[in-house]
Protein backbone atom coordinates (compact mmCIF):
# COMPACT_ATOMS: atom_id res chain seq x y z
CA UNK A 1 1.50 -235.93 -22.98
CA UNK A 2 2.98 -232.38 -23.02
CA UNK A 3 0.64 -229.60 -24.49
CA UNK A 4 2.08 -225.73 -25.16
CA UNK A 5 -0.27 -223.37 -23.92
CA UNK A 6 -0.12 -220.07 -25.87
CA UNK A 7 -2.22 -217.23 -24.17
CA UNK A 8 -2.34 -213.59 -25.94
CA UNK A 9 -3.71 -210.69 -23.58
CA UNK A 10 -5.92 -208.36 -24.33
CA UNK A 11 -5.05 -204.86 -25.29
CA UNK A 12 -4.27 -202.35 -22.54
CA UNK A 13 -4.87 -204.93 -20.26
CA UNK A 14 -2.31 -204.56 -17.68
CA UNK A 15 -4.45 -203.94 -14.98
CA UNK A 16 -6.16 -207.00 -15.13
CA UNK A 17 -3.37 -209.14 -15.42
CA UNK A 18 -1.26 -207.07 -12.47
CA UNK A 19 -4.62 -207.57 -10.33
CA UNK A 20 -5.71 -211.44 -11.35
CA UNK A 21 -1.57 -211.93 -10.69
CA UNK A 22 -1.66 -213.63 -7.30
CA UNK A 23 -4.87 -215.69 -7.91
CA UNK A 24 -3.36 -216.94 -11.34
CA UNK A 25 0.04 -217.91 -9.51
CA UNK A 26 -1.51 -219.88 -6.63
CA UNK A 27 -4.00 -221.62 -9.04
CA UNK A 28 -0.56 -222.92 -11.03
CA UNK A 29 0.89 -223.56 -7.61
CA UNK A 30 -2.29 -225.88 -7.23
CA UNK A 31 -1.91 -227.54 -10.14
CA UNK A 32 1.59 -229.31 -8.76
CA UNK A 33 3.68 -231.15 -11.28
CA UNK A 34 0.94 -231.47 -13.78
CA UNK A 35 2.41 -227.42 -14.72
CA UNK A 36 6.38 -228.16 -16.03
CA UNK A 37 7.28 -224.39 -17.27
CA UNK A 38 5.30 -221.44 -17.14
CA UNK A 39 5.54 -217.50 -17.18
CA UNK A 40 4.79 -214.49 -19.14
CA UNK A 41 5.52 -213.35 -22.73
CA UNK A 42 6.86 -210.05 -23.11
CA UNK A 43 6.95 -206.98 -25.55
CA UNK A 44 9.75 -205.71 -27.78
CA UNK A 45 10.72 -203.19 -24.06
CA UNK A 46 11.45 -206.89 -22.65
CA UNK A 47 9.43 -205.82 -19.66
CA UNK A 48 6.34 -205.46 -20.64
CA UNK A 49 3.31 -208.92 -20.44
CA UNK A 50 1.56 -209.17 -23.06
CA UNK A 51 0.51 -212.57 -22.36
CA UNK A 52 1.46 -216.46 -20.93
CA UNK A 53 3.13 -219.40 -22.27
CA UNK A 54 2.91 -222.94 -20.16
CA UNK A 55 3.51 -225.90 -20.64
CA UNK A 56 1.37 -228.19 -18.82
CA UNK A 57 0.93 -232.27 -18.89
CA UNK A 58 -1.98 -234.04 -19.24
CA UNK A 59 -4.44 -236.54 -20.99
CA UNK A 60 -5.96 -234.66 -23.72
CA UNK A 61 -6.41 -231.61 -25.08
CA UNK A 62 -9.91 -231.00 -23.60
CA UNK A 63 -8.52 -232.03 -19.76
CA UNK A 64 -5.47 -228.97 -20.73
CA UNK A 65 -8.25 -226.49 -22.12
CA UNK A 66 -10.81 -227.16 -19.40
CA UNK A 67 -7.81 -226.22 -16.79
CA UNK A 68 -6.78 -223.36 -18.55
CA UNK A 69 -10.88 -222.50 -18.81
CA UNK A 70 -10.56 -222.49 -14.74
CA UNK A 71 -7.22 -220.17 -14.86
CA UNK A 72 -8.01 -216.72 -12.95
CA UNK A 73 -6.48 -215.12 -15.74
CA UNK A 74 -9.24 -216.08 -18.12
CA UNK A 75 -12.16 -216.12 -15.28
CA UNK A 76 -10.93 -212.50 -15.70
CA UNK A 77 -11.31 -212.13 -19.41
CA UNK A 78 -7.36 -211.31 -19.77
CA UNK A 79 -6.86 -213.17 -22.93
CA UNK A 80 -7.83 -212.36 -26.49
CA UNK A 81 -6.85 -215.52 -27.73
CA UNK A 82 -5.45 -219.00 -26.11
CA UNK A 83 -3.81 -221.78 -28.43
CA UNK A 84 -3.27 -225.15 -27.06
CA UNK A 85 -0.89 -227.60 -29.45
CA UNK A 86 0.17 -230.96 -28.46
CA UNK A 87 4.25 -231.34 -27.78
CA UNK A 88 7.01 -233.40 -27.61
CA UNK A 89 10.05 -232.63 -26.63
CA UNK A 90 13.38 -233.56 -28.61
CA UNK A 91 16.38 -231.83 -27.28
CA UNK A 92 17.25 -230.41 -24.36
CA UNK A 93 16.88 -230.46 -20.55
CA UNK A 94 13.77 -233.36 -20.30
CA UNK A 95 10.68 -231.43 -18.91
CA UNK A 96 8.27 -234.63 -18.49
């Protein structure tokens, strides 16, 4: 099943995210095809992260939080908030 992974960052927390970056992309890289889209959301400059959005397959919802739990990004305490929802796609381009 496909789950959408919503993370929100932190305020002013730039610096953690630029810094956790590399660990947080090889950890995805690790994760092989289990991770179908993934990237950052930005602010209203368009340039700016101000947090992630992935969408990741899996068993459950407990096997997508515990890998997001393992994410450098949150080891590092980058997110305020993280929202996990079940997903299936209808139109477009098949991701699974």
């Amino acid at each position: 099943m496909l789950f959408i992974a919503t993370c929100v960052d932190k305020p002013r927390s730039l610096e953690t995210r630029l810094g956790s970056r590399p660990a947080h992309l090889a950890f995805l890289q690790g994760l092989g095809v289990k991770v179908k889209a993934a990237g950052a959301m930005l602010a209203a400059d368009l340039q700016t992260p101000v947090g992630s959005m992935l969408i990741v397959e899996g068993d459950s919802l407990a096997e997508i939080e515990a890998i997001l739990a393992d994410d450098p990004y949150a080891q590092a305490g980058l997110f305020e908030r993280v929202t996990v929802t079940p997903w299936r796609q209808a139109v477009g381009q098949p991701i699974a």
